[in-house]
PDB file of N, CA and C in Angstrom:
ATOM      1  N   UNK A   1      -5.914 -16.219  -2.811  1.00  0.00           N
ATOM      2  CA  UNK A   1      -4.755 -15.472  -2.382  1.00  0.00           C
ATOM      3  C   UNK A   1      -4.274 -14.599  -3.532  1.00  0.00           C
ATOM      4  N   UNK A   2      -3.812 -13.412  -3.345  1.00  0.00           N
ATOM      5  CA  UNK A   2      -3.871 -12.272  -4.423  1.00  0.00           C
ATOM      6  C   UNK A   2      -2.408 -11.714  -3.720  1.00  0.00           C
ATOM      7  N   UNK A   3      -1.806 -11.371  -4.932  1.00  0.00           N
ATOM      8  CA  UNK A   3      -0.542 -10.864  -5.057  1.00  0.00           C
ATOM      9  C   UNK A   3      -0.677  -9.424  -5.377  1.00  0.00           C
ATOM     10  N   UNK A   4       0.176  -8.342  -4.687  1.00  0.00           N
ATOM     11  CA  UNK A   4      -0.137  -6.873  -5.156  1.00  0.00           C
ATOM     12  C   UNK A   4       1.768  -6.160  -4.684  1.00  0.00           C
ATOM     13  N   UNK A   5       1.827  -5.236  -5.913  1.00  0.00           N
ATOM     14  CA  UNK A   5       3.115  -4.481  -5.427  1.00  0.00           C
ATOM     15  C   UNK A   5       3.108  -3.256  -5.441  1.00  0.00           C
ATOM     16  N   UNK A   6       3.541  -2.499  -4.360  1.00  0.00           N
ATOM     17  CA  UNK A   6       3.635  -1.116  -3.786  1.00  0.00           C
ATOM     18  C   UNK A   6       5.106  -0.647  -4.181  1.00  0.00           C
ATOM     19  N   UNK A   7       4.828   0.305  -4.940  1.00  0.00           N
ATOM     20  CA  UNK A   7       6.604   0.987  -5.798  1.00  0.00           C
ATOM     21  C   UNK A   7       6.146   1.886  -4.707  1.00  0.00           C
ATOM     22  N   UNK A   8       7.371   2.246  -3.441  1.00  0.00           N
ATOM     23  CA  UNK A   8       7.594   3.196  -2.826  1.00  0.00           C
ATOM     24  C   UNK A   8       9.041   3.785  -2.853  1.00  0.00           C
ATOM     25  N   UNK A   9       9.423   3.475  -4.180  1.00  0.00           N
ATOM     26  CA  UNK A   9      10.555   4.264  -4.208  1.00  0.00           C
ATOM     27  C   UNK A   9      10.945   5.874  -4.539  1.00  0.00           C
ATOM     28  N   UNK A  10      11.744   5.970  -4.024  1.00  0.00           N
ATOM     29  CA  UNK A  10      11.819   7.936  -4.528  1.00  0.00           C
ATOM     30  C   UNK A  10      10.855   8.629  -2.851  1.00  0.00           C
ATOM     31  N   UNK A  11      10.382   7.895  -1.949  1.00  0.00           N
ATOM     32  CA  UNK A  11      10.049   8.288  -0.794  1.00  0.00           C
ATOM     33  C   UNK A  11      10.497   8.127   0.506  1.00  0.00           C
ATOM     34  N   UNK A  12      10.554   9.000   1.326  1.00  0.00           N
ATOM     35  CA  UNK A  12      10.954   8.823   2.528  1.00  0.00           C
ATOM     36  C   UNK A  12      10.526   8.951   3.452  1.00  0.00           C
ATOM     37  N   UNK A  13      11.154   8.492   4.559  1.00  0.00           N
ATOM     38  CA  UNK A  13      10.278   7.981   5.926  1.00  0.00           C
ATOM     39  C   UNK A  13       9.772   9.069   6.531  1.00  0.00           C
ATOM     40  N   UNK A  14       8.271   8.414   7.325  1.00  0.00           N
ATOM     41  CA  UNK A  14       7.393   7.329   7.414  1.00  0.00           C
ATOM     42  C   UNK A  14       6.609   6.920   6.114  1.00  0.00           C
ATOM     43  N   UNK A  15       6.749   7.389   4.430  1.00  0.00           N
ATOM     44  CA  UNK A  15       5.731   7.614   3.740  1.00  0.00           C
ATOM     45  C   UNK A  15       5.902   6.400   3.025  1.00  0.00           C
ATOM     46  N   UNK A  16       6.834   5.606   3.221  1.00  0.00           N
ATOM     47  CA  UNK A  16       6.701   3.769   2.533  1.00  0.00           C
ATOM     48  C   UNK A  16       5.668   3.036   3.743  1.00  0.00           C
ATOM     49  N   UNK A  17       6.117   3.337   5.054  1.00  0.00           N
ATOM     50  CA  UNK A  17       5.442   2.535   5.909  1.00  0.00           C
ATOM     51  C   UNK A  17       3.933   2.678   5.920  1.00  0.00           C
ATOM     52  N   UNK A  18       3.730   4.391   5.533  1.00  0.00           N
ATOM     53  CA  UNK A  18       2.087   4.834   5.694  1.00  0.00           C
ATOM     54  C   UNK A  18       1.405   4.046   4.362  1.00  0.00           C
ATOM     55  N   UNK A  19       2.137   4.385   3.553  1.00  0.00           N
ATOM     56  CA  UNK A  19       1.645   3.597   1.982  1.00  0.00           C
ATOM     57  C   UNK A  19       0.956   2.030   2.052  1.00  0.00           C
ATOM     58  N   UNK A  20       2.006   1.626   2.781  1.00  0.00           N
ATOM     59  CA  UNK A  20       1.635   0.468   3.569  1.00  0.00           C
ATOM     60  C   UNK A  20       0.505   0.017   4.160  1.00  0.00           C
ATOM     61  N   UNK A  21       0.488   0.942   5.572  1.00  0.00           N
ATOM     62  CA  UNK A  21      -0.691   0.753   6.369  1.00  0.00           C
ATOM     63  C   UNK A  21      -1.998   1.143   5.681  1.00  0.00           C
ATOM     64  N   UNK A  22      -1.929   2.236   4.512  1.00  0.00           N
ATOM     65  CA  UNK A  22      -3.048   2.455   4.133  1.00  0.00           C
ATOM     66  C   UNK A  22      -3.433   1.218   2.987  1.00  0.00           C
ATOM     67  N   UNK A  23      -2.792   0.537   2.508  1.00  0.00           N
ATOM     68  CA  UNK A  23      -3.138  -0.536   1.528  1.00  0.00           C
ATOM     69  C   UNK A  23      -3.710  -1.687   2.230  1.00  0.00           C
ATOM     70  N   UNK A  24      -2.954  -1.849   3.498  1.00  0.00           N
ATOM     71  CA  UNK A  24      -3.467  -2.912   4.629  1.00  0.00           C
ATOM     72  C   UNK A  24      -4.985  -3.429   4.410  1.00  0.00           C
ATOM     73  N   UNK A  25      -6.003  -2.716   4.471  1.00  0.00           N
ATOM     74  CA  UNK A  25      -7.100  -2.626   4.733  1.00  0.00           C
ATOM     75  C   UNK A  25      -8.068  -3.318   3.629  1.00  0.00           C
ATOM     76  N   UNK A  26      -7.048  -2.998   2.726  1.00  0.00           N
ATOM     77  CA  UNK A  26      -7.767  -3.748   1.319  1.00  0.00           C
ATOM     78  C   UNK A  26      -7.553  -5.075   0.794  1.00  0.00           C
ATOM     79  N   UNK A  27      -6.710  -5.579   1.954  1.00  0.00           N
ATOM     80  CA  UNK A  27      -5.820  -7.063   1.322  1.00  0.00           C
ATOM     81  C   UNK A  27      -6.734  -8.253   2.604  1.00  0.00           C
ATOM     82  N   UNK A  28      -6.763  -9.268   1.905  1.00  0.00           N
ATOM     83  CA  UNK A  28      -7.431 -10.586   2.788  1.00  0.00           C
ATOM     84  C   UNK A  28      -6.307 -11.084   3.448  1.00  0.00           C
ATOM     85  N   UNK A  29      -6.725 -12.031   4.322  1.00  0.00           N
ATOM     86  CA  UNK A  29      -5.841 -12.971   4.569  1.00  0.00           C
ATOM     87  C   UNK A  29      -4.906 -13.861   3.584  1.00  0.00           C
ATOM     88  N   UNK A  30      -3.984 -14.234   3.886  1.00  0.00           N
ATOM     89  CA  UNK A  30      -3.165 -15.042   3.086  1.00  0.00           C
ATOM     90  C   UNK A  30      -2.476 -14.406   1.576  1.00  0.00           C
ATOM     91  N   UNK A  31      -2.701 -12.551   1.227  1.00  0.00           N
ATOM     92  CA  UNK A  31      -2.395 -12.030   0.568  1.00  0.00           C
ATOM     93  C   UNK A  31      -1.049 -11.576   0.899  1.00  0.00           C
ATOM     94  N   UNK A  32       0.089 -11.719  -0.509  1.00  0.00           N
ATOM     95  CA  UNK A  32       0.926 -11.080  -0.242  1.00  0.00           C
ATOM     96  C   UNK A  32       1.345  -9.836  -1.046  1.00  0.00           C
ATOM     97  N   UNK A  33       1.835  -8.991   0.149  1.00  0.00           N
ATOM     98  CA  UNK A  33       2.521  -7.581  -0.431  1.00  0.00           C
ATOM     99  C   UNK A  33       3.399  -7.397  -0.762  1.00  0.00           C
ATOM    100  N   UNK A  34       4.227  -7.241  -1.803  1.00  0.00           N
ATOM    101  CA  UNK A  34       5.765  -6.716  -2.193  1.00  0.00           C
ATOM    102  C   UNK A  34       5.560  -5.160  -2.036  1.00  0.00           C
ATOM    103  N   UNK A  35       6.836  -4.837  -1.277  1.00  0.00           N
ATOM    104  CA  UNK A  35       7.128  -3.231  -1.532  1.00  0.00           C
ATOM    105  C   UNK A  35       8.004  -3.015  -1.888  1.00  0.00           C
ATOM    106  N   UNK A  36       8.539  -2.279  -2.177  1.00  0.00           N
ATOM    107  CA  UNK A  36      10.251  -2.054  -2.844  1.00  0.00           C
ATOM    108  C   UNK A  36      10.391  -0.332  -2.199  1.00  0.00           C
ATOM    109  N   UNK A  37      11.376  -0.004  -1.882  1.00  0.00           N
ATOM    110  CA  UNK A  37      11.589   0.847  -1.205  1.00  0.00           C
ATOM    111  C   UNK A  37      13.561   1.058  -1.022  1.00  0.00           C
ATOM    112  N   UNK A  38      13.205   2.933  -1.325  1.00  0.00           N
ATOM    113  CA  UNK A  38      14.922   3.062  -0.845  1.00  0.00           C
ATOM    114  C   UNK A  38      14.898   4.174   0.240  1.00  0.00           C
ATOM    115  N   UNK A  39      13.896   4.109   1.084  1.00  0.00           N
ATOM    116  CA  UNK A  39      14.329   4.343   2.611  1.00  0.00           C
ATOM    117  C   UNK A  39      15.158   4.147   2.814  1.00  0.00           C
ATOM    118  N   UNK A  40      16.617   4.565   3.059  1.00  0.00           N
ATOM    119  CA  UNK A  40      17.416   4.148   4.029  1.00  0.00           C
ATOM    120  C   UNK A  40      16.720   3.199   5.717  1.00  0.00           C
ATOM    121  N   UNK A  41      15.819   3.821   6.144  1.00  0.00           N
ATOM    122  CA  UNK A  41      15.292   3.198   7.652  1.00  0.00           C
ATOM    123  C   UNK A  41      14.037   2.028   7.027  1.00  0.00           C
ATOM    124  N   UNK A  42      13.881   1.401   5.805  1.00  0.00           N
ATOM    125  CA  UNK A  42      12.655   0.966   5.223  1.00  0.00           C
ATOM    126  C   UNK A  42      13.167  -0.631   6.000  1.00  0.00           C
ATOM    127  N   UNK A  43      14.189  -0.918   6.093  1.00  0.00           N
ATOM    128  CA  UNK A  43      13.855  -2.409   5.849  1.00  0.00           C
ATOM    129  C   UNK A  43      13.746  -2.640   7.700  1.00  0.00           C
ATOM    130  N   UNK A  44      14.027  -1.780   8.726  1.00  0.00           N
ATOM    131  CA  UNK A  44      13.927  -1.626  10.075  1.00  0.00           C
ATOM    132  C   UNK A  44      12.452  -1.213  10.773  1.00  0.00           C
ATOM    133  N   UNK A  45      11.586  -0.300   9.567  1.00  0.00           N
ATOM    134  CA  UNK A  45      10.500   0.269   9.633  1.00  0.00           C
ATOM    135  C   UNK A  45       9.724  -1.410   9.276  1.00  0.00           C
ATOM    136  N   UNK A  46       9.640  -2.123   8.058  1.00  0.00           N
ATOM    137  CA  UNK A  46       8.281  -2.641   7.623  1.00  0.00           C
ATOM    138  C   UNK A  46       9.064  -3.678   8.947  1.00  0.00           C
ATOM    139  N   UNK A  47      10.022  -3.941   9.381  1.00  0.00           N
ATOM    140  CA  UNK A  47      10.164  -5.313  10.247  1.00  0.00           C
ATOM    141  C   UNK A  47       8.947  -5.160  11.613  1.00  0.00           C
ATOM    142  N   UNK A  48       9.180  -3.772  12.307  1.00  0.00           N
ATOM    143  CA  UNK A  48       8.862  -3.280  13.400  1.00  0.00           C
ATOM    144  C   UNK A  48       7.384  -3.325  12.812  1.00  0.00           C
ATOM    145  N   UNK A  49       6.850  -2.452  11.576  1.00  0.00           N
ATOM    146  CA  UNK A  49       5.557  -2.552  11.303  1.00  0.00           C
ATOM    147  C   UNK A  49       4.674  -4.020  11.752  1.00  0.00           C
ATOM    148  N   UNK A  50       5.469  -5.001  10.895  1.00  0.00           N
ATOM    149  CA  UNK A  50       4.674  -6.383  10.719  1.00  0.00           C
ATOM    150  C   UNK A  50       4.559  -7.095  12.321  1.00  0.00           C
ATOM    151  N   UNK A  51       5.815  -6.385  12.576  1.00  0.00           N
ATOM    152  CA  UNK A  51       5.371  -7.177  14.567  1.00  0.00           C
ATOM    153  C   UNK A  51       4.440  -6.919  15.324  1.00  0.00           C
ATOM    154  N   UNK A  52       3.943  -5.712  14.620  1.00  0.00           N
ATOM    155  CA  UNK A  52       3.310  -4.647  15.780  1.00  0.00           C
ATOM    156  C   UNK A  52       1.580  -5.061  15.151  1.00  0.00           C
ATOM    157  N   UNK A  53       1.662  -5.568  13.819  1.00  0.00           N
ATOM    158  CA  UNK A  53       0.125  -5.747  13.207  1.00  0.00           C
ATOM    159  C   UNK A  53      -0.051  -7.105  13.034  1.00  0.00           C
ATOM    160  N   UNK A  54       1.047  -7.823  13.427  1.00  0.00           N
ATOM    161  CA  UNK A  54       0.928  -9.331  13.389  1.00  0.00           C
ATOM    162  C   UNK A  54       1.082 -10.185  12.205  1.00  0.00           C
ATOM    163  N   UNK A  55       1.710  -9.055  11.178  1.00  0.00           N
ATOM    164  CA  UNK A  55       1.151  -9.876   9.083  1.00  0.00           C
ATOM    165  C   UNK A  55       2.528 -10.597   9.953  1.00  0.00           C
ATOM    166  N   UNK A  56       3.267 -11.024   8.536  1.00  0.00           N
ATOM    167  CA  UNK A  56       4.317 -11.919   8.639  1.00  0.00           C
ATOM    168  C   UNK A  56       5.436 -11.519   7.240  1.00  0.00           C
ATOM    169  N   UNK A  57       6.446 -11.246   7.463  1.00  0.00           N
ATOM    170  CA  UNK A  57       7.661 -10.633   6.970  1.00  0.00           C
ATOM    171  C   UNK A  57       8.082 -11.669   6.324  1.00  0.00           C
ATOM    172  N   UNK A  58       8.219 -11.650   5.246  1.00  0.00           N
ATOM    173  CA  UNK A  58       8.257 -13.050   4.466  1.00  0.00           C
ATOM    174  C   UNK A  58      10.017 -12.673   4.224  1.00  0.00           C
ATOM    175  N   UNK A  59      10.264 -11.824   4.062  1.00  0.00           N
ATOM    176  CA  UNK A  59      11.345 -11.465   3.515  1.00  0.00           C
ATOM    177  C   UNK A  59      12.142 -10.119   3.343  1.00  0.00           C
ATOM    178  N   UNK A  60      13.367  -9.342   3.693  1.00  0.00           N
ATOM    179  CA  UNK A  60      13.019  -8.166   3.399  1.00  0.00           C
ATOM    180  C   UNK A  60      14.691  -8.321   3.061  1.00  0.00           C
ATOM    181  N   UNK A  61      15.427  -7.777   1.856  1.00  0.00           N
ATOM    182  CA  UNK A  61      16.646  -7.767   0.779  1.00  0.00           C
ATOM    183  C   UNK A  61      16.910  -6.470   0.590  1.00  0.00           C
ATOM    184  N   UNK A  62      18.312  -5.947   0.575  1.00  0.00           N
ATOM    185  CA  UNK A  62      18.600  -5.112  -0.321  1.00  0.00           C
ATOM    186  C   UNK A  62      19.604  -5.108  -1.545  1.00  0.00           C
ATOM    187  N   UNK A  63      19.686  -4.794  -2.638  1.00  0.00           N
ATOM    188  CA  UNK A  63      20.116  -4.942  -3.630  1.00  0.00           C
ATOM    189  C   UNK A  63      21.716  -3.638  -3.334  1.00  0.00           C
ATOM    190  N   UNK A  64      22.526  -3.369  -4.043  1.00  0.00           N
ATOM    191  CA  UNK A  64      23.680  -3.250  -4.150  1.00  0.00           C
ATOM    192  C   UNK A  64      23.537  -1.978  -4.245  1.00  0.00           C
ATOM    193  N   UNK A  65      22.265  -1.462  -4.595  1.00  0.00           N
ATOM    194  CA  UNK A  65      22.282   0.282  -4.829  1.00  0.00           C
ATOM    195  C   UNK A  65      21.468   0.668  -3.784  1.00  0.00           C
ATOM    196  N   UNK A  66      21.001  -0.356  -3.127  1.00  0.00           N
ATOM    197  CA  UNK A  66      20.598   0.368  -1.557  1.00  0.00           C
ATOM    198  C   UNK A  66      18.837   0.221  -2.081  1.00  0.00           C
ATOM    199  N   UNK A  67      18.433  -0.518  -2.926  1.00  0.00           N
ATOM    200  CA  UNK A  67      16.815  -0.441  -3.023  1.00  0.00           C
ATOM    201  C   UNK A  67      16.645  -1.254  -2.290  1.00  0.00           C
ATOM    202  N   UNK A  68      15.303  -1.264  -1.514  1.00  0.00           N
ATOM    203  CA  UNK A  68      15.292  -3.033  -0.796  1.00  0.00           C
ATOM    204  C   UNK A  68      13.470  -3.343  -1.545  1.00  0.00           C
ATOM    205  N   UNK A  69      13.483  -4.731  -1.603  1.00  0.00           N
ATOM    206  CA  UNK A  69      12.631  -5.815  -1.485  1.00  0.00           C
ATOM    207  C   UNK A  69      11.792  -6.110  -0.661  1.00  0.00           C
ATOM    208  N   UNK A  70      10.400  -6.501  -0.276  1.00  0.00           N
ATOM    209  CA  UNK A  70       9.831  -6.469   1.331  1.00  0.00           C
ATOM    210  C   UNK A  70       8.572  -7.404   0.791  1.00  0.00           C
ATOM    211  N   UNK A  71       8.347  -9.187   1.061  1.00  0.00           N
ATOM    212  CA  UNK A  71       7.257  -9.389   0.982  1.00  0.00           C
ATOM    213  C   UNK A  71       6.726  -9.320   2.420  1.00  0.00           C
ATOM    214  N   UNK A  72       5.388  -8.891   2.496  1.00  0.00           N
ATOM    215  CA  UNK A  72       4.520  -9.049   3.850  1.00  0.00           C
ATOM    216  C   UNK A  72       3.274 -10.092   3.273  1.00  0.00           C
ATOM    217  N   UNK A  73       3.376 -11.437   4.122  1.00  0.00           N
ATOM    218  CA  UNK A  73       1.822 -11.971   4.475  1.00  0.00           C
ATOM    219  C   UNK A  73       1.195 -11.375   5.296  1.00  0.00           C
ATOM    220  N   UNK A  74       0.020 -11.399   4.407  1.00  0.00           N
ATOM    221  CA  UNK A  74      -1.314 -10.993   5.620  1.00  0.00           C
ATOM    222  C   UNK A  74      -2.366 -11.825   6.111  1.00  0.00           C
TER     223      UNK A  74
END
């Protein structure tokens, strides 16, 4: 199981979620993803993402300046 983090900050939507889907492909099972992201729509986007691809939303936070946190199992 392999740990990996995606800085998608300073971008905006869809281009945290695409960042995403394009990293997808390279991760095994039981890998988790951190993203960090200040989308305003990011933490509504990876929720809807992970339902729709089946990973599992381990977690998704935002901090006080509006960055958010996002682990995904895969």
């Amino acid at each position: 199981m392999a740990s990996q983090t995606l800085d998608a900050l300073g971008l905006k939507c869809p281009q945290p979620i695409l960042k995403v889907a394009t990293l997808a492909p390279q991760l095994n099972p039981g890998d988790i993803l951190e993203v960090k992201a200040d989308c305003e729509s990011f933490p509504k986007d990876i929720k809807t993402w992970a339902e729709r691809t089946g990973k599992t939303l381990l977690f998704c936070n935002t901090d006080a300046e509006g960055k958010h946190s996002a682990q995904i199992q895969f």
